[in-house]
N, C-alpha and C. Protein backbone atom coordinates (compact mmCIF):
# COMPACT_ATOMS: atom_id res chain seq x y z
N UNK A 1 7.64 -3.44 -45.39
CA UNK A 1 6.35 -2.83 -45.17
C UNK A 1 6.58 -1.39 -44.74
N UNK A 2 6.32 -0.67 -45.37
CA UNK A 2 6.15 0.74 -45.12
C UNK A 2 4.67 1.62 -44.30
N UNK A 3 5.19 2.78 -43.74
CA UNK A 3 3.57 3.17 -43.53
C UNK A 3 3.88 4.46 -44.02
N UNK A 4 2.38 5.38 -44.60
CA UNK A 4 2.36 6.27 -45.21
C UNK A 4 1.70 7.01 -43.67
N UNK A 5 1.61 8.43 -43.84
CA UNK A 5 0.63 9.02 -43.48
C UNK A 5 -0.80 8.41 -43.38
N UNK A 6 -1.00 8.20 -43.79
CA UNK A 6 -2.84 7.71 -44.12
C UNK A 6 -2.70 6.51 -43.25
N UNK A 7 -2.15 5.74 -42.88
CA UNK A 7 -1.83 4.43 -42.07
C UNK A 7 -1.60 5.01 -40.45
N UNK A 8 -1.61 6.11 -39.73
CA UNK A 8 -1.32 6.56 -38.60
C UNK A 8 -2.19 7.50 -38.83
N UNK A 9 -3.80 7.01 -38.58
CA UNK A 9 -4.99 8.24 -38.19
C UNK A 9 -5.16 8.60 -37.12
N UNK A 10 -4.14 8.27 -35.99
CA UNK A 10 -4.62 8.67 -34.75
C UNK A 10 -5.17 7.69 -33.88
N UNK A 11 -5.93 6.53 -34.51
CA UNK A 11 -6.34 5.69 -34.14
C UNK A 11 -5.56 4.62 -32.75
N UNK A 12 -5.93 4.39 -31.41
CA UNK A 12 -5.52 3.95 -30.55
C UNK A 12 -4.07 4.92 -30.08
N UNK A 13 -4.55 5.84 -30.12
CA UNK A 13 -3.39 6.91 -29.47
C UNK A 13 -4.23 8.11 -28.07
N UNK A 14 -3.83 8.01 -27.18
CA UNK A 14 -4.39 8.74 -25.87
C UNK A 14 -4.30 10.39 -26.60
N UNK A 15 -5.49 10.73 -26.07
CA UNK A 15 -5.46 12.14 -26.63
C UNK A 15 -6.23 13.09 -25.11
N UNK A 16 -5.77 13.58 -25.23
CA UNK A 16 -6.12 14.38 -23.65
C UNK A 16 -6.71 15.81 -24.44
N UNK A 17 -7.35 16.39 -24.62
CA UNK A 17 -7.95 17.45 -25.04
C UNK A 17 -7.82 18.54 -23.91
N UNK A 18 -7.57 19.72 -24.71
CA UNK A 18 -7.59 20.80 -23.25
C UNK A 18 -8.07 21.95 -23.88
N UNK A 19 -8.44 22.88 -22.91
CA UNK A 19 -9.60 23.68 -23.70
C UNK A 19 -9.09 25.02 -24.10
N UNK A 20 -9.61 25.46 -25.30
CA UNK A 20 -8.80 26.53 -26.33
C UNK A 20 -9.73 27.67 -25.64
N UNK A 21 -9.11 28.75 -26.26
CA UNK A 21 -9.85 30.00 -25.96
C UNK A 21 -11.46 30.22 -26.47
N UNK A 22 -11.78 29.55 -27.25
CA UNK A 22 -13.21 29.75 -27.68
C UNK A 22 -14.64 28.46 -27.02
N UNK A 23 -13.48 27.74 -26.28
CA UNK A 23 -13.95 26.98 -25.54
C UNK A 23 -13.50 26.71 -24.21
N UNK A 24 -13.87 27.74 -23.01
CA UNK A 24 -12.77 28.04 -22.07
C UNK A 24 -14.23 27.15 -20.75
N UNK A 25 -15.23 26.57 -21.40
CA UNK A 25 -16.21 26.09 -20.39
C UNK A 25 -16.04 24.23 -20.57
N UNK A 26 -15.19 23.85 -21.62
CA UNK A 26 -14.96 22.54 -21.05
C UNK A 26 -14.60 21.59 -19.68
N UNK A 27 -15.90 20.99 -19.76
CA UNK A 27 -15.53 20.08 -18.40
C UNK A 27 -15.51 18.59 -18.59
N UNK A 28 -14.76 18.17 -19.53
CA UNK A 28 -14.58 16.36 -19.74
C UNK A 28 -15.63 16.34 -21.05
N UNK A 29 -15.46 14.56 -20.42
CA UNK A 29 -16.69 14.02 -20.56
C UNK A 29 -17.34 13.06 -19.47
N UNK A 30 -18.20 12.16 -19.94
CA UNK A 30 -19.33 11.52 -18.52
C UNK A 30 -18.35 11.23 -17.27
N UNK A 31 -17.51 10.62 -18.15
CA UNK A 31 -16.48 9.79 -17.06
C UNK A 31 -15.98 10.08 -16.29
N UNK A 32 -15.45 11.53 -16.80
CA UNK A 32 -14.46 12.29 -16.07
C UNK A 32 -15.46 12.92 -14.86
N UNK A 33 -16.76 13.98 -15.11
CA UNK A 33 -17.40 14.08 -14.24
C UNK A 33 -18.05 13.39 -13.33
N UNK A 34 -17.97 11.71 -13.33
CA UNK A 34 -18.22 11.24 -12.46
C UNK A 34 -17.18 10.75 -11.87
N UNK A 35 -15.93 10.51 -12.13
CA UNK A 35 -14.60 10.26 -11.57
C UNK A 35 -14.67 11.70 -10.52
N UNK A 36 -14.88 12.97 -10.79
CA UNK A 36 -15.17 13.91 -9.80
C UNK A 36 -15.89 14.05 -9.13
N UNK A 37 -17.20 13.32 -8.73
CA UNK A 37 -18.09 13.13 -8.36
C UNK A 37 -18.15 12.38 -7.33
N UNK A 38 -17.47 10.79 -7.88
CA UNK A 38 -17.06 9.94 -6.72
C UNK A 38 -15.89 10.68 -6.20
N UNK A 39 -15.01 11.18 -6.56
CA UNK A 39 -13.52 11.82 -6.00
C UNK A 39 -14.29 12.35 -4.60
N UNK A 40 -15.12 13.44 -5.18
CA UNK A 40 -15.85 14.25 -4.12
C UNK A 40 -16.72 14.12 -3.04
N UNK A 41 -17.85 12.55 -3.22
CA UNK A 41 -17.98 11.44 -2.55
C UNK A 41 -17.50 10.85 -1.22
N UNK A 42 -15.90 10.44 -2.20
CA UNK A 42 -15.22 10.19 -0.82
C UNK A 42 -14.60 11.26 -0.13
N UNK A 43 -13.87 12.21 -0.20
CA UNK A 43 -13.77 13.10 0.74
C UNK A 43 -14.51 13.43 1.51
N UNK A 44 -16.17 13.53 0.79
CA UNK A 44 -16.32 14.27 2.37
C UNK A 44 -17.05 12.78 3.09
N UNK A 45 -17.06 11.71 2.96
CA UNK A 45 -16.83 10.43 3.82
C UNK A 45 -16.22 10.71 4.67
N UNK A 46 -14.72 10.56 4.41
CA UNK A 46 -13.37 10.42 4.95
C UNK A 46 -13.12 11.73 5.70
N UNK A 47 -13.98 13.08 5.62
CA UNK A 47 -13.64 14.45 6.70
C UNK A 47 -14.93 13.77 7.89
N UNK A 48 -16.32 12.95 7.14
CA UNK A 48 -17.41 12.86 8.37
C UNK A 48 -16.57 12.18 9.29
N UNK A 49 -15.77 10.66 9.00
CA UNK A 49 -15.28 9.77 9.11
C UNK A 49 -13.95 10.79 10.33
N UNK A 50 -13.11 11.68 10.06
CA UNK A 50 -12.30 11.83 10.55
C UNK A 50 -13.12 13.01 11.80
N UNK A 51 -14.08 13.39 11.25
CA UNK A 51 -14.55 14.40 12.35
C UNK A 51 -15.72 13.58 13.47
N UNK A 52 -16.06 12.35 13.15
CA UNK A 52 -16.69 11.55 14.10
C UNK A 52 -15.45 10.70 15.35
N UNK A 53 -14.04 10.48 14.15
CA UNK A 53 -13.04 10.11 15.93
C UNK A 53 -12.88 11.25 16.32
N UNK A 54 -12.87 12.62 16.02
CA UNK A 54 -12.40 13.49 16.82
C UNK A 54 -13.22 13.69 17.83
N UNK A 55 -14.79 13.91 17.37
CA UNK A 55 -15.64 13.79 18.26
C UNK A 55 -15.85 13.11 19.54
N UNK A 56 -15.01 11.62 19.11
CA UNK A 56 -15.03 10.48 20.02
C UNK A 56 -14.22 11.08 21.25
N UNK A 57 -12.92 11.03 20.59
CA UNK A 57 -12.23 11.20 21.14
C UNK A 57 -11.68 12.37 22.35
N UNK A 58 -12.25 13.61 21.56
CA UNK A 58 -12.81 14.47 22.63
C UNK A 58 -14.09 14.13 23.95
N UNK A 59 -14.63 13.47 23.29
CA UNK A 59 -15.78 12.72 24.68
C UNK A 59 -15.38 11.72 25.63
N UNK A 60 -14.37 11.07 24.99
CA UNK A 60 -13.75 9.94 25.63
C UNK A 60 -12.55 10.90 26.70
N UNK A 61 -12.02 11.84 25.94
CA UNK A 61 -10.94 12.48 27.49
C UNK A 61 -11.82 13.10 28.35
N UNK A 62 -13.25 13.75 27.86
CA UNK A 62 -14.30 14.61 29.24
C UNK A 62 -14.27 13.66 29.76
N UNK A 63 -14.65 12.15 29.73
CA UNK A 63 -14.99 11.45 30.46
C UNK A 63 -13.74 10.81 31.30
N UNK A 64 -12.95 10.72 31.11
CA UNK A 64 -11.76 10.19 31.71
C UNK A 64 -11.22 11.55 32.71
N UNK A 65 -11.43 13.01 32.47
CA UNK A 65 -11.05 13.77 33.67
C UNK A 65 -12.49 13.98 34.49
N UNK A 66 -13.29 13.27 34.17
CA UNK A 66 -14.86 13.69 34.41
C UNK A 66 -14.32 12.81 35.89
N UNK A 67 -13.97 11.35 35.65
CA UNK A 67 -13.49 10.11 36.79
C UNK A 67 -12.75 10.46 36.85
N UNK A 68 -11.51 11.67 36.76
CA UNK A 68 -10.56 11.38 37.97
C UNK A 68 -10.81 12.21 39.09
């Protein structure tokens, strides 16, 4: 069994597209902008998330030199 050209269209092969000079405003497609979307989502979770123990934690030492 042989394959010609015409038998390898590309078909089931990963193709990552990147953007040429006449198209320098590509941004994906749906997926990708919502993969950035949630990306972006969770970060700033995870900065509220890290700036609420700091918060804590700064209130929790006033209060501990507050009692001594």
């Amino acid at each position: 069994m042989s394959t010609s050209s015409t038998d390898n269209d590309g078909q089931g092969m990963i193709v990552n597209p990147k953007p040429t000079a006449d198209n320098q405003d590509w941004d994906g497609d749906e997926a990708d902008r919502a993969d950035r979307l949630r990306f972006e989502e969770e970060q700033a979770m995870i900065r509220e998330q890290s700036e609420a123990r700091a918060a804590k934690a700064a209130a929790d030492e006033a209060a501990k030199k507050a009692t001594a």
